[in-house]
Structures are given as C-alpha cells and as structure tokens.
N, C-alpha and C. Protein backbone atom coordinates (compact mmCIF):
# COMPACT_ATOMS: atom_id res chain seq x y z
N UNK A 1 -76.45 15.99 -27.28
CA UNK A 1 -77.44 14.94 -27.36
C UNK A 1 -78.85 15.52 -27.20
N UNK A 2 -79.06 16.37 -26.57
CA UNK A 2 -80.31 16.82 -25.93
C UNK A 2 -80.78 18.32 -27.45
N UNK A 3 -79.77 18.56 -27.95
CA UNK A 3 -80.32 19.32 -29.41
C UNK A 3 -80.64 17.98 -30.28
N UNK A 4 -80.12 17.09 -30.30
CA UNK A 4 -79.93 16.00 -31.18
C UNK A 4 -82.17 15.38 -31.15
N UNK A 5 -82.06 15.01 -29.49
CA UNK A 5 -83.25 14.44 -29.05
C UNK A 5 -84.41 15.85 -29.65
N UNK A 6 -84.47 17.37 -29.65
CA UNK A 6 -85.62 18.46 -29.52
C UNK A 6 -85.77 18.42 -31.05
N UNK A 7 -84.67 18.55 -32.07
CA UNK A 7 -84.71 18.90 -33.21
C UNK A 7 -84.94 17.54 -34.15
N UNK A 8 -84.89 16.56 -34.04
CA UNK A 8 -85.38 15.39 -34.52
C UNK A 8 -86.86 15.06 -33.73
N UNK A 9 -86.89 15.21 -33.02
CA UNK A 9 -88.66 14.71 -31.90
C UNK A 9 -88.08 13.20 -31.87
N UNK A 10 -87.02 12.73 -31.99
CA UNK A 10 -86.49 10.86 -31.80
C UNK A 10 -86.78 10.34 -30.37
N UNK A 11 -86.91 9.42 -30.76
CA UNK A 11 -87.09 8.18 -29.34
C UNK A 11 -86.03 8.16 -28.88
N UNK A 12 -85.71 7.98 -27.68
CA UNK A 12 -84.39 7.52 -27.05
C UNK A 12 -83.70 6.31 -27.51
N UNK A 13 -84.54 5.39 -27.84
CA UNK A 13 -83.58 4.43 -28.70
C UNK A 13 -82.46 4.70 -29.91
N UNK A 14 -83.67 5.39 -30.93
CA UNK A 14 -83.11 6.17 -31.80
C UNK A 14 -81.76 6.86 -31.28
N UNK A 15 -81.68 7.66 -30.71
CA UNK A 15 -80.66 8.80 -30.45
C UNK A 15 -79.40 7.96 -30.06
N UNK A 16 -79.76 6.83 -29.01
CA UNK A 16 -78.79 6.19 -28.67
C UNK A 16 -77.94 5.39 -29.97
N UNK A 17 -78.82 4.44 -30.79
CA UNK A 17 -78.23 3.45 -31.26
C UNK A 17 -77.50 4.91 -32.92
N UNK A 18 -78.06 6.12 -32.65
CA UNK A 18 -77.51 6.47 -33.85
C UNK A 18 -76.02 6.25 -33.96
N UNK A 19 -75.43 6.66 -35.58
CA UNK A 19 -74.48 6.28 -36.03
C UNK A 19 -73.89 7.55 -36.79
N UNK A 20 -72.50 7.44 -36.85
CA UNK A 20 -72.15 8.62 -37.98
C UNK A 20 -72.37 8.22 -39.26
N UNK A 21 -72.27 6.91 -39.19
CA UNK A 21 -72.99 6.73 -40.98
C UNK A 21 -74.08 7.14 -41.09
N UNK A 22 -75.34 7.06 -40.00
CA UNK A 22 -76.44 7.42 -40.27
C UNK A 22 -76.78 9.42 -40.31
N UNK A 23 -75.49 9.94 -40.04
CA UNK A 23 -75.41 11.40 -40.34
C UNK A 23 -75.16 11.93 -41.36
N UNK A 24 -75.52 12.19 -42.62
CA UNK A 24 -75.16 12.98 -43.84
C UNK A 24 -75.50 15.11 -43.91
N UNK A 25 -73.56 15.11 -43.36
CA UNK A 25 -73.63 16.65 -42.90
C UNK A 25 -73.79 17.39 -44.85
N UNK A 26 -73.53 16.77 -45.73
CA UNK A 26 -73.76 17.42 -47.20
C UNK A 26 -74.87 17.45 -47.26
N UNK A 27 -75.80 16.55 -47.31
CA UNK A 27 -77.24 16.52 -47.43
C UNK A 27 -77.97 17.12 -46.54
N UNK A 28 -77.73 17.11 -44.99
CA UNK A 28 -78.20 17.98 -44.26
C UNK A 28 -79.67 17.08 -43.60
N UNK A 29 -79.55 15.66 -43.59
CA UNK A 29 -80.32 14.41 -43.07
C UNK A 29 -79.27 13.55 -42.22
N UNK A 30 -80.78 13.24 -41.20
CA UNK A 30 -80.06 12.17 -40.07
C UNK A 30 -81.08 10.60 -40.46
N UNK A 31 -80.38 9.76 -40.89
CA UNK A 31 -81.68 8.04 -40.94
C UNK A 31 -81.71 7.99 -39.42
N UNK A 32 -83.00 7.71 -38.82
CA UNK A 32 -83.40 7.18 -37.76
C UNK A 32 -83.38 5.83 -38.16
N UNK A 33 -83.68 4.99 -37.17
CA UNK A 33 -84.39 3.37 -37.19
C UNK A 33 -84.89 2.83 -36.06
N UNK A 34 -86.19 2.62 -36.68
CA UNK A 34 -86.86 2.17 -35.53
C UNK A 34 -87.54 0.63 -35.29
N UNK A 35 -88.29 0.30 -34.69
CA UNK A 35 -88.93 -0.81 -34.70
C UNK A 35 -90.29 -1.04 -34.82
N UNK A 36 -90.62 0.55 -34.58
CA UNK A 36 -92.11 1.01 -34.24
C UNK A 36 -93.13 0.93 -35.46
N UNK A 37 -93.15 -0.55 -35.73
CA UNK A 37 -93.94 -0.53 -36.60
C UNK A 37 -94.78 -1.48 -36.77
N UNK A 38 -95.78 -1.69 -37.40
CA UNK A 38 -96.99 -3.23 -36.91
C UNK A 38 -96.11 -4.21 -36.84
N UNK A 39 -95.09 -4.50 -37.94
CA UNK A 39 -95.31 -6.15 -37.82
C UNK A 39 -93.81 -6.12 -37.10
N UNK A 40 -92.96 -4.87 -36.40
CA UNK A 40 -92.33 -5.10 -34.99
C UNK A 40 -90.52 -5.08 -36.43
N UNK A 41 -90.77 -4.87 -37.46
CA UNK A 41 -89.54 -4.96 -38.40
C UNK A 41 -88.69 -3.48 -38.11
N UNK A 42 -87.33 -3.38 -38.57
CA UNK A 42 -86.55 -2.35 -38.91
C UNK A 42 -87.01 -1.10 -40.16
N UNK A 43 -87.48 0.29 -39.37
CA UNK A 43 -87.47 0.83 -40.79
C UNK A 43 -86.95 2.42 -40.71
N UNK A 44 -85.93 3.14 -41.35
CA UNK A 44 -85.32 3.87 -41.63
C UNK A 44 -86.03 5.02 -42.04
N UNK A 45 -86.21 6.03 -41.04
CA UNK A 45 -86.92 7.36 -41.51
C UNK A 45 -85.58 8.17 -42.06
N UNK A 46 -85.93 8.99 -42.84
CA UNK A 46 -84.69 10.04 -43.17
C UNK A 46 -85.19 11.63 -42.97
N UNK A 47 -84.43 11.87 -42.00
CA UNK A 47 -85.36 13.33 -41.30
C UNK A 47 -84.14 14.68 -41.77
N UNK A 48 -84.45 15.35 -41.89
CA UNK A 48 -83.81 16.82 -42.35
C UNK A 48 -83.27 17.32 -41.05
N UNK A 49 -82.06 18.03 -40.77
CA UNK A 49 -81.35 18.49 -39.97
C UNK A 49 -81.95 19.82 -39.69
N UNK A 50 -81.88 20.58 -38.65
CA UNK A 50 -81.83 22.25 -38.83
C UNK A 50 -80.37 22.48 -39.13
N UNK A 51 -80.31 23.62 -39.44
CA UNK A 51 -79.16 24.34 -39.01
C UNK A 51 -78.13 24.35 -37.87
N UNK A 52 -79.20 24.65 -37.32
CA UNK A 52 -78.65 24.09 -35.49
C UNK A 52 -77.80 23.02 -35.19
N UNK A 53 -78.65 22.42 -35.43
CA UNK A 53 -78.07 20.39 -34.94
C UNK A 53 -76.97 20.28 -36.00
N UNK A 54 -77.53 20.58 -37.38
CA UNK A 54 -76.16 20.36 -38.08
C UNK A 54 -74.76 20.78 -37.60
N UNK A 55 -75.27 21.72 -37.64
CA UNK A 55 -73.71 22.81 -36.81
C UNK A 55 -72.96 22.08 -35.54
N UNK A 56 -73.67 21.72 -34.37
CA UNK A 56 -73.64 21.17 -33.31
C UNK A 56 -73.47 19.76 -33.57
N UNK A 57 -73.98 18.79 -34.55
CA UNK A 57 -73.23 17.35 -35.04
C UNK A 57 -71.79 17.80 -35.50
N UNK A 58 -71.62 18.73 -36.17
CA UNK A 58 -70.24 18.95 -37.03
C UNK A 58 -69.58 19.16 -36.27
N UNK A 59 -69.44 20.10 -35.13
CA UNK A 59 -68.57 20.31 -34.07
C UNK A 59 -68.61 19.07 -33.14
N UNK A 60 -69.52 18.32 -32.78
CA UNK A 60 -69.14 16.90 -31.74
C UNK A 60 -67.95 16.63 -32.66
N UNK A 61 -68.36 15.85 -33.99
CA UNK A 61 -67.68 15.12 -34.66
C UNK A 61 -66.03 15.29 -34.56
N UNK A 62 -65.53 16.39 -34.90
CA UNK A 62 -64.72 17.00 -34.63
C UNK A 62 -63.96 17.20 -33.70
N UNK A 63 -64.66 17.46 -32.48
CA UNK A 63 -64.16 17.52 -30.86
C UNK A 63 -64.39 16.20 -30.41
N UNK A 64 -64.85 15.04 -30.54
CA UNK A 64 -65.52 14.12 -29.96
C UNK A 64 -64.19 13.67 -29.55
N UNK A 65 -64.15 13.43 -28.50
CA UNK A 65 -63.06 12.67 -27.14
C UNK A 65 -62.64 11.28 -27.64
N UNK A 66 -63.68 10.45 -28.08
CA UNK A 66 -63.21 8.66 -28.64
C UNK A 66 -64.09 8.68 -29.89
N UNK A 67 -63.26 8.20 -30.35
CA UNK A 67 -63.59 7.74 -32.05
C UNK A 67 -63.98 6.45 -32.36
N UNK A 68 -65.63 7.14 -31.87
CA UNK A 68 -66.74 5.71 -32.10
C UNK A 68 -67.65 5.94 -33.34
N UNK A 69 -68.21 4.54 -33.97
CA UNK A 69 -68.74 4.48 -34.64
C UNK A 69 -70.64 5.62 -34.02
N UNK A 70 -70.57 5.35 -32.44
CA UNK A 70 -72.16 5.48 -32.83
C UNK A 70 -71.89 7.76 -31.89
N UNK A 71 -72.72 7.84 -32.18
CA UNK A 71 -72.60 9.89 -32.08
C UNK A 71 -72.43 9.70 -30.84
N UNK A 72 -73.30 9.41 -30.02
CA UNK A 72 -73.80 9.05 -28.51
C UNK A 72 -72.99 8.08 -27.94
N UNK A 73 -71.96 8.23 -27.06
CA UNK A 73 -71.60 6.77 -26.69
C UNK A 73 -71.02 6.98 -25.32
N UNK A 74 -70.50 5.84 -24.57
CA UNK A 74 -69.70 6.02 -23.45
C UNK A 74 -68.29 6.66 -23.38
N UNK A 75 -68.10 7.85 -22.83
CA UNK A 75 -67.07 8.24 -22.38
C UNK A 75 -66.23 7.65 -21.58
N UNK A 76 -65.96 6.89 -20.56
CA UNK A 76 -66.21 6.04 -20.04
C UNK A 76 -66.75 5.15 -19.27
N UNK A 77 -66.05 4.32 -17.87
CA UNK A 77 -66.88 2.98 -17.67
C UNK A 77 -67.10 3.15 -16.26
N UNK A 78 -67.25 4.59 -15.68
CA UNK A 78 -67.44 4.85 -14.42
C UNK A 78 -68.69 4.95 -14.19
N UNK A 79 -69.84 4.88 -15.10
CA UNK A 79 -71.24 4.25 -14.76
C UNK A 79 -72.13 3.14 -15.06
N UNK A 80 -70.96 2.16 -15.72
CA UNK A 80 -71.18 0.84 -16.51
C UNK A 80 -70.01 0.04 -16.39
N UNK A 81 -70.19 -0.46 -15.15
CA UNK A 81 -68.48 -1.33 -15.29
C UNK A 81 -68.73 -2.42 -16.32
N UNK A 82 -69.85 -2.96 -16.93
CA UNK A 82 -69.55 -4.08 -17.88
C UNK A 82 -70.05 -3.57 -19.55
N UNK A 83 -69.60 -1.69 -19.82
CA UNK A 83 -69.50 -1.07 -20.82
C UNK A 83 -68.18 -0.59 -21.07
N UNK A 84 -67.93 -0.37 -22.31
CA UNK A 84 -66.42 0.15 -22.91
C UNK A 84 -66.48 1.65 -23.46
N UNK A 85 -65.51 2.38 -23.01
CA UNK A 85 -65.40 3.67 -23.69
C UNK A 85 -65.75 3.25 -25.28
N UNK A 86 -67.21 4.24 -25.43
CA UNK A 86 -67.25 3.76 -27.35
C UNK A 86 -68.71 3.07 -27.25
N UNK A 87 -68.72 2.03 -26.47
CA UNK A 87 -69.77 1.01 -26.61
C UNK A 87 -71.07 3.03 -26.49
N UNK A 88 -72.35 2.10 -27.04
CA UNK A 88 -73.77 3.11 -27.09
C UNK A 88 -73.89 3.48 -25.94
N UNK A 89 -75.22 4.10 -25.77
CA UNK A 89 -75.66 4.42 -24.36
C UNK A 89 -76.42 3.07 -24.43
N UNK A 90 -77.40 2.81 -23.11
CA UNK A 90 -78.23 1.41 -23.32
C UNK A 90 -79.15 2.31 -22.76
N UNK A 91 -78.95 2.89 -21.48
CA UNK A 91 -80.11 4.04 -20.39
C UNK A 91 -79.03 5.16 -19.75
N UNK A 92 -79.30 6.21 -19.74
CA UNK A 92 -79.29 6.99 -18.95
C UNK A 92 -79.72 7.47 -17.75
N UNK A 93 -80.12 6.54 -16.85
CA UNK A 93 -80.76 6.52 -16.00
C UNK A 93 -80.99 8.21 -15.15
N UNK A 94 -79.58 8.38 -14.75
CA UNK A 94 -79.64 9.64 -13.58
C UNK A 94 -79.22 10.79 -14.48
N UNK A 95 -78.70 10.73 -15.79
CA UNK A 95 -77.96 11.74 -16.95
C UNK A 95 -79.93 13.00 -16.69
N UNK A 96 -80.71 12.68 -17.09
CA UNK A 96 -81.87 13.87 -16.99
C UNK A 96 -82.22 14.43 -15.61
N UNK A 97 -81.88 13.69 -14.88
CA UNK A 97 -82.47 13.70 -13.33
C UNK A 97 -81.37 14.76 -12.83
N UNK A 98 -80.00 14.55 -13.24
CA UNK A 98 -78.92 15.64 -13.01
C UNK A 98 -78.79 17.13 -13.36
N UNK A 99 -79.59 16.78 -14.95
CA UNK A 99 -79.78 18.14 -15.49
C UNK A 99 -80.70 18.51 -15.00
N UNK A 100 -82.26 18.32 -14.45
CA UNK A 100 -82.95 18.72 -14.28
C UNK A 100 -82.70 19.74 -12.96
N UNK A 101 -81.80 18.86 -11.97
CA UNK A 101 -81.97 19.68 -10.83
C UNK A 101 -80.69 20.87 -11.01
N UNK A 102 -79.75 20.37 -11.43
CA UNK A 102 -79.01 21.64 -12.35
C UNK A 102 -79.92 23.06 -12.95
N UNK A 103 -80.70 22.33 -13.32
CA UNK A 103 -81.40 23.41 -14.08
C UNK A 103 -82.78 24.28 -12.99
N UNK A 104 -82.66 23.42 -12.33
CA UNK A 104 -83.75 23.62 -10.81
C UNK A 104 -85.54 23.99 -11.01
N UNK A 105 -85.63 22.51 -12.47
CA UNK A 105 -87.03 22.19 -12.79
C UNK A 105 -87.12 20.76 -12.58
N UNK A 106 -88.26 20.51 -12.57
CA UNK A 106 -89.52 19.24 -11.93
C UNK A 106 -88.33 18.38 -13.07
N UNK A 107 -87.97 17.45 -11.95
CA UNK A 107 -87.13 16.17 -13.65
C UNK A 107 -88.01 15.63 -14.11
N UNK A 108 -87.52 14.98 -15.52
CA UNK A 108 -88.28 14.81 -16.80
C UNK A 108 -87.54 13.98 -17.54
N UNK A 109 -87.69 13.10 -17.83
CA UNK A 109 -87.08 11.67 -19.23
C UNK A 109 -87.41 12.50 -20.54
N UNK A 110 -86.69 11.90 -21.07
CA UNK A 110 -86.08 11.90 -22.45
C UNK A 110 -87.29 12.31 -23.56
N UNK A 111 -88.45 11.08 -23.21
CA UNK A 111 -89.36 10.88 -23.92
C UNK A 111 -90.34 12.58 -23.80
N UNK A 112 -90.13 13.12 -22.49
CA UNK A 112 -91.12 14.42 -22.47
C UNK A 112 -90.39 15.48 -23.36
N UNK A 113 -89.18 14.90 -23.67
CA UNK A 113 -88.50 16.15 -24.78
C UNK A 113 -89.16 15.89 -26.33
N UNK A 114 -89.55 14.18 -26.48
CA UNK A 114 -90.10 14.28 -27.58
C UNK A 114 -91.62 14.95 -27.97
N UNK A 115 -92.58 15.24 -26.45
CA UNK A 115 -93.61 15.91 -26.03
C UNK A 115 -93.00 17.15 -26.38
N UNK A 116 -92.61 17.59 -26.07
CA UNK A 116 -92.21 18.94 -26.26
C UNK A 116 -92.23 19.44 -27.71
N UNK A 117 -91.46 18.83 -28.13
CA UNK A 117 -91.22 18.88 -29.66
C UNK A 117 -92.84 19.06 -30.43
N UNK A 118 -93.44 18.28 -29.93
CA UNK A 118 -95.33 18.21 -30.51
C UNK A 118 -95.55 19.36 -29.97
N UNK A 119 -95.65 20.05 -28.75
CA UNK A 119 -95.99 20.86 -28.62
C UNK A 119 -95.37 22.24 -29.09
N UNK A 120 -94.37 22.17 -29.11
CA UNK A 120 -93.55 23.58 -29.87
C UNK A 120 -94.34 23.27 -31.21
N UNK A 121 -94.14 22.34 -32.07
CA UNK A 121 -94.64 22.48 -33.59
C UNK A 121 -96.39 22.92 -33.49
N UNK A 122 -97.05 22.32 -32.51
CA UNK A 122 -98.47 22.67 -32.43
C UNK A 122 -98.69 23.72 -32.02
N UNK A 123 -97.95 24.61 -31.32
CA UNK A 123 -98.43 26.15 -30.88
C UNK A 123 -97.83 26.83 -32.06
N UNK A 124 -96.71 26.62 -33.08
CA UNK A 124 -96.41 27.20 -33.84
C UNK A 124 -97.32 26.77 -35.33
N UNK A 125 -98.12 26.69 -35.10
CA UNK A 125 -99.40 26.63 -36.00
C UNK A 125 -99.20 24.97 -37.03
N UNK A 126 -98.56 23.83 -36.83
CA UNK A 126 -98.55 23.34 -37.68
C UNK A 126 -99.43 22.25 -37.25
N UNK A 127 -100.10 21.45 -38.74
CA UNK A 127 -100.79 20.77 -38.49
C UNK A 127 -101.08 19.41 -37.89
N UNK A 128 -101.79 18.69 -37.15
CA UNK A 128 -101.49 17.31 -36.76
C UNK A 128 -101.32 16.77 -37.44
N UNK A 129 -101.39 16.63 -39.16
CA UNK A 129 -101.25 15.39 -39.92
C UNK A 129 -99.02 15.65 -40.07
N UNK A 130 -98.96 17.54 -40.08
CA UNK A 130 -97.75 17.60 -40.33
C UNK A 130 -96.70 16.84 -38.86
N UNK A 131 -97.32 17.39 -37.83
CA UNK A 131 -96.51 16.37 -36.16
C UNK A 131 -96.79 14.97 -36.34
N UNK A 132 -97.44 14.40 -37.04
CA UNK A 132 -97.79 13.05 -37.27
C UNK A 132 -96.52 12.68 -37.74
N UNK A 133 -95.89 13.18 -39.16
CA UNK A 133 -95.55 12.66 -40.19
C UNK A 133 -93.46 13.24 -39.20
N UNK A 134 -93.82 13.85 -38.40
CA UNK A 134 -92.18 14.70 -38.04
C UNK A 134 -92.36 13.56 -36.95
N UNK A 135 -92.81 13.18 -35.81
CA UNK A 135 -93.04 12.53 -34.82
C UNK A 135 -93.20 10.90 -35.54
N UNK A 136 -93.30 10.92 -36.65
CA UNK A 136 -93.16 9.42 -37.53
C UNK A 136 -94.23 8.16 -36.83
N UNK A 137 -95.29 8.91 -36.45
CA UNK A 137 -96.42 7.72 -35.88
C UNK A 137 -97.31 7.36 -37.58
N UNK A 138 -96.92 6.00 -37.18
CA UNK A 138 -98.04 5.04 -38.01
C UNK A 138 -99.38 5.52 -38.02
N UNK A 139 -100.30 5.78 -37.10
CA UNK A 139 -101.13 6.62 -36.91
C UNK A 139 -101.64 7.64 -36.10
N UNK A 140 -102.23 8.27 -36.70
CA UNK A 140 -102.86 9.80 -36.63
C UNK A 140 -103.51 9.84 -35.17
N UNK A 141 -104.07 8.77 -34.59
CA UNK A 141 -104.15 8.45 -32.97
C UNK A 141 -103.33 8.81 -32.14
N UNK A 142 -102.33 8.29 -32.59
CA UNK A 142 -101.05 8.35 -31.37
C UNK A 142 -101.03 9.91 -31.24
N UNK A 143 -101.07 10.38 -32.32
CA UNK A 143 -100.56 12.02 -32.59
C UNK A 143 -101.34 12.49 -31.83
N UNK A 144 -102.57 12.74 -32.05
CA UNK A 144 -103.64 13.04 -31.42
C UNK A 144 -103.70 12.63 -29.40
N UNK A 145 -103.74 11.42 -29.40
CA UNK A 145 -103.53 10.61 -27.75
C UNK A 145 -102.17 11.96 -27.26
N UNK A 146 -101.06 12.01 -27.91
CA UNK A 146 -99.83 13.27 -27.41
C UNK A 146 -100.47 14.55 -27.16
N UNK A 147 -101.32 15.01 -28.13
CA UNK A 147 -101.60 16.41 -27.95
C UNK A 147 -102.92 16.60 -26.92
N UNK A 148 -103.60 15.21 -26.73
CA UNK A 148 -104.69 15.68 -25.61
C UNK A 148 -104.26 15.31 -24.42
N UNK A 149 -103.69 14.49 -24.14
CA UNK A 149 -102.37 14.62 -22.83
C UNK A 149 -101.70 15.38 -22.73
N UNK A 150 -101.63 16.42 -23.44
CA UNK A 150 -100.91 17.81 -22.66
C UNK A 150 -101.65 18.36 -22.65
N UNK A 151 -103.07 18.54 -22.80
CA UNK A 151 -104.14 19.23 -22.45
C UNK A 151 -104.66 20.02 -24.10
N UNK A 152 -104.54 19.78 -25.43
CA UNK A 152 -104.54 20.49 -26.46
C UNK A 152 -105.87 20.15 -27.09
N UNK A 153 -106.65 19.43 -26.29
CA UNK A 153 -107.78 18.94 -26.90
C UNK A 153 -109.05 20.14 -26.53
N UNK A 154 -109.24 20.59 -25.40
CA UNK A 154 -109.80 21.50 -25.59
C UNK A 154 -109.84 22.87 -26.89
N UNK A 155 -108.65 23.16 -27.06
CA UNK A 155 -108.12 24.45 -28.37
C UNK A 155 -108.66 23.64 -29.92
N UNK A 156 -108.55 22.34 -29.92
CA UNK A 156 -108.89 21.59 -31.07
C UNK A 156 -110.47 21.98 -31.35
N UNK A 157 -111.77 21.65 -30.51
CA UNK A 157 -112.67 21.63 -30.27
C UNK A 157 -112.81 22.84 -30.27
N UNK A 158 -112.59 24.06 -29.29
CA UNK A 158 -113.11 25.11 -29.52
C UNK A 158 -112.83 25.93 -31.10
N UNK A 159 -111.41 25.27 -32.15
CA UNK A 159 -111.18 25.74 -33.27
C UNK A 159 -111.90 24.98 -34.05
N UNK A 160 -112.77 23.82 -33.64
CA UNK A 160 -113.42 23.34 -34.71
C UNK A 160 -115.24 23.83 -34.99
N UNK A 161 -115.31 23.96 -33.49
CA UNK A 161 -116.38 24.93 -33.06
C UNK A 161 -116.48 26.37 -34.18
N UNK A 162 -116.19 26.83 -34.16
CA UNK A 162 -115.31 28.30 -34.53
C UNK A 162 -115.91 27.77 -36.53
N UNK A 163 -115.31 26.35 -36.71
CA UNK A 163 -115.62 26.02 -38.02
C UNK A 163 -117.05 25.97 -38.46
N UNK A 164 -117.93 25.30 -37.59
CA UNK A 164 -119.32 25.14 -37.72
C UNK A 164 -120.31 26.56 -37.53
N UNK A 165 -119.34 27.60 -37.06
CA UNK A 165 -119.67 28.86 -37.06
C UNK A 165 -120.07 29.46 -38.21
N UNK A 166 -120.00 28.82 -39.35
CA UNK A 166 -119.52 29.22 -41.10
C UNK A 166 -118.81 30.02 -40.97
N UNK A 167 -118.01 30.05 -40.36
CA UNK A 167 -116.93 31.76 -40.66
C UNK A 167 -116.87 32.84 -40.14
N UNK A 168 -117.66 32.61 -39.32
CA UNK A 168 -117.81 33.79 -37.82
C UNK A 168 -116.42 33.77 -36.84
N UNK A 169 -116.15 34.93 -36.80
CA UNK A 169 -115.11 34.69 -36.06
C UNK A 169 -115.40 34.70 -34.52
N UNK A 170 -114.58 34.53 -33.56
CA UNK A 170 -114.94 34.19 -32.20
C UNK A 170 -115.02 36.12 -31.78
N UNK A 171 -114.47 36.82 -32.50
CA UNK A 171 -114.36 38.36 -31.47
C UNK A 171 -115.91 38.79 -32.77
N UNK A 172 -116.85 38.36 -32.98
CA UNK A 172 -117.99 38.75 -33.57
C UNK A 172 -119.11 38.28 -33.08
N UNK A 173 -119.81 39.67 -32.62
CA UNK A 173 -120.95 39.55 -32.32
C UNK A 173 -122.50 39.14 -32.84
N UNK A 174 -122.95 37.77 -32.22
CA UNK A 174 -124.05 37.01 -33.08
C UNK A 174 -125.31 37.44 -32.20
N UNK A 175 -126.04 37.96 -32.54
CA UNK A 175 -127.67 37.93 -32.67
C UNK A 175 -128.18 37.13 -32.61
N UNK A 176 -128.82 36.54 -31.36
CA UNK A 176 -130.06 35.76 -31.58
C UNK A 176 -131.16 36.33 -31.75
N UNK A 177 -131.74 34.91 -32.50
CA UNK A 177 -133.29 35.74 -33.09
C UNK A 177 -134.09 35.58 -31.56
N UNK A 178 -135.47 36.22 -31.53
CA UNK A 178 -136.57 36.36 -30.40
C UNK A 178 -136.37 35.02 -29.94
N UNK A 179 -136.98 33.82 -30.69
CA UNK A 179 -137.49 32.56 -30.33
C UNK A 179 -136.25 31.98 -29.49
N UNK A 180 -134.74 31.91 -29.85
CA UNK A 180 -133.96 31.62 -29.47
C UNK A 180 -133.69 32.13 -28.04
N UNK A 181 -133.94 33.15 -27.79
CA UNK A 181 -133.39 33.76 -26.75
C UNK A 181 -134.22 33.61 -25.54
N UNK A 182 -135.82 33.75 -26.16
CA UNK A 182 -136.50 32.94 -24.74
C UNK A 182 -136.55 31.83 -24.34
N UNK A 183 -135.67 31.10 -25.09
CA UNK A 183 -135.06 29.42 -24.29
C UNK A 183 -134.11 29.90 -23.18
C-alpha cells in the first residue's frame, strides 16, 4: 500500500476506495477517482504505473489472502468490529503511527507521503507545472502552497533571481561599476 500511496502521489481516499478493475497490469495504468474538483463531481485520472508498483500490484494480486474486489481492504475485523474481511479501508488510524515507530522516525499520515512525492519530483529537477499535473491539482496554487510549506520557496526565488541575472551564473564574478559601489 505504501509503494502504491509514493509512486502514484494519491490521496488516501484514492488508495483506499481503489479497485482491481481500476488496475490495468497490460497497459501499465492505475484510474484514480476523486472528488477534488470545483463543482465537488467524480473524475477519473489515469496515471502510469512504474515498474515497481506494477511488479508489487502483480504479486499482491496473486498472494492476496481474500479475494476482494477493492486492492486495499480488511484482512480482518479485529480493528473494525462493524467491518468485513474484504470490506475497504475507511481510516487507518494507528496503521502509520505503528510503522513510524517501527521504523524509529517522527510519525507521519499518509497525506505527508503524498508531500514527499512533490518533493522527490522537485529536487529531481522537474517542473511545477509537471508536479501539478502528477499531483492532479486543479490549480497551479495548490502546487505551489505544497512546495513553499516544505520550505522550497526560497530555491524558487533565488533560481528566478539567477534569471534576471541575463545569464550570469551564480559561481561568476560581477563588477560593479564606481557609482554603484559607493552606495
């Protein structure tokens, strides 16, 4: 679930309510569906698999313990007495909080994995309009509001700085003229 959540950048809703219909291992696409949209309707992104996740959907599928319609579901009903082996997830409440201290880092929800995801694609040089369009925000705000809450707004500014430079690079040395310098 947690390759499922890094390699898609999906909402927790998403991940939960997915489906094996909504998995096409030939094509190598997962349909999301969301709600996240102005007028609050259903709409179906179709996102490309890695390698990875593919591999790792193909083997759940395969090994998966109960033969449910949705990828994600209850194993059983020892943390939901009024859920059925099969039925979705609804919350995971303590499922991150477990791994986290397993893992013996600061715990973290679901949603900071989809942070993550912005930030892996943004240090690996890609563009905000491209995390816009992978992160599936309506607008270019939201994208933006993600990357200066993790602090990325400074690197924006100093690379746009860098632009008004005409082409100077930052390791080049600029000359001021006389007049300038006795300010």
């Amino acid at each position: 679930m947690l390759k499922a959540f890094i390699n898609l950048a999906a909402r927790r809703s998403e991940i939960f309510r997915l489906k094996w219909a909504d998995v096409d291992f030939r094509e190598g696409m997962v349909s999301l569906k969301t709600r996240k949209t102005k007028d609050g309707s259903w709409r179906v992104d179709h996102i490309p698999m890695s390698a990875e996740l593919r591999q790792t959907l193909l083997q759940w599928w395969q090994e998966r313990p109960i033969q449910s319609e949705y990828v994600f579901c209850m194993l059983d009903n020892a943390y939901a007495a009024n859920r059925s082996p099969g039925d979705p997830f609804t919350s995971r409440c303590h499922f991150m909080k477990k791994i986290c201290q397993r893992a013996g880092v600061k715990p973290f929800g679901f949603h900071a994995i989809r942070h993550l995801s912005a930030i892996i694609l943004y240090k690996a040089g890609k563009k905000v309009a491209k995390i816009q369009r992978i992160l599936r925000h309506q607008n270019a705000t939201m994208t933006n509001l993600y990357l200066k809450s993790l602090g990325f707004e400074v690197e924006e500014i100093r690379s746009s700085v860098e632009v008004l430079a005409r082409g100077r690079g930052p390791a080049e040395v600029i000359t001021l003229p006389k007049k300038v310098e006795a300010l």
